[in-house]
Protein backbone atom coordinates (compact mmCIF):
# COMPACT_ATOMS: atom_id res chain seq x y z
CA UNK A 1 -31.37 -47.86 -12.26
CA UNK A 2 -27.81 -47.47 -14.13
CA UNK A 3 -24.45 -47.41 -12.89
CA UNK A 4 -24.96 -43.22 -13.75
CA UNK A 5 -27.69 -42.62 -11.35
CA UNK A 6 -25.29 -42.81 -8.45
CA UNK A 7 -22.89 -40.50 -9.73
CA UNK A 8 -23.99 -37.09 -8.28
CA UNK A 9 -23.86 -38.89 -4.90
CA UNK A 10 -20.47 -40.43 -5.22
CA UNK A 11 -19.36 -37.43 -6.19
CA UNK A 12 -20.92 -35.37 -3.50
CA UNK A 13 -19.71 -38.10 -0.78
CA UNK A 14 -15.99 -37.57 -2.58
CA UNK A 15 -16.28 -34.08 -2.40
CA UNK A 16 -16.99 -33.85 1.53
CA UNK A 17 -14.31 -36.31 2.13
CA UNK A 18 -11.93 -33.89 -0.13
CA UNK A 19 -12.99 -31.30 1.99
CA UNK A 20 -12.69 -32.74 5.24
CA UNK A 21 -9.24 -33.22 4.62
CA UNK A 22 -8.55 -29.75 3.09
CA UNK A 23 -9.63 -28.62 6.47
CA UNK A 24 -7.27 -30.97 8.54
CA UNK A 25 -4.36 -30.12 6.69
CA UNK A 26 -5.21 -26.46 6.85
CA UNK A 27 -5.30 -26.92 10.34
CA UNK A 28 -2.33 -28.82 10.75
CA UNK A 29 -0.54 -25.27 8.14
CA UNK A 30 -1.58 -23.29 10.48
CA UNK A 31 -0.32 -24.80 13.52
CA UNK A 32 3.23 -25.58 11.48
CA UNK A 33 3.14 -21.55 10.74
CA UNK A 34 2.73 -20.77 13.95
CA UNK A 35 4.97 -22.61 15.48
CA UNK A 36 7.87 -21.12 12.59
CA UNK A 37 6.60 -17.53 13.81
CA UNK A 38 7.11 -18.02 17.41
CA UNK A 39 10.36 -19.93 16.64
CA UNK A 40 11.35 -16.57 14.63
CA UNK A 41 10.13 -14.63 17.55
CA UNK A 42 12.16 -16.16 20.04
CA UNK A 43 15.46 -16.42 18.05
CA UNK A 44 15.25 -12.45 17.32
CA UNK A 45 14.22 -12.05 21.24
CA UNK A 46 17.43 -13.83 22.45
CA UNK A 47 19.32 -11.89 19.74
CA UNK A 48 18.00 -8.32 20.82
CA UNK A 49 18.36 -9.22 24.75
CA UNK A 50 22.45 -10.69 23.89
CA UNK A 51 23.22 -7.61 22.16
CA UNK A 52 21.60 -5.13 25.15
């Protein structure tokens, strides 16, 4: 067995763990985005309700 055979698997394993961590810092976007949207939300809220 060469060094080579284990390559498809190392690069499977690396590909999962890329993966993983796509998905945690997509997760992490999302919840940074919506926080800025409600943050937006609020600030025009206040504005409208001052100016009434």
């Amino acid at each position: 067995m060469t060094h080579d055979d284990h390559a498809p698997e190392q690069l499977a394993r690396r590909a999962r763990e890329l993966t993983r961590e796509d998905r945690r810092s997509d997760h992490r976007l999302f919840w940074l985005e919506l926080l800025a949207v409600l943050l937006v939300a609020g600030v025009l809220v206040a504005r409208w309700l001052w100016l009434l």
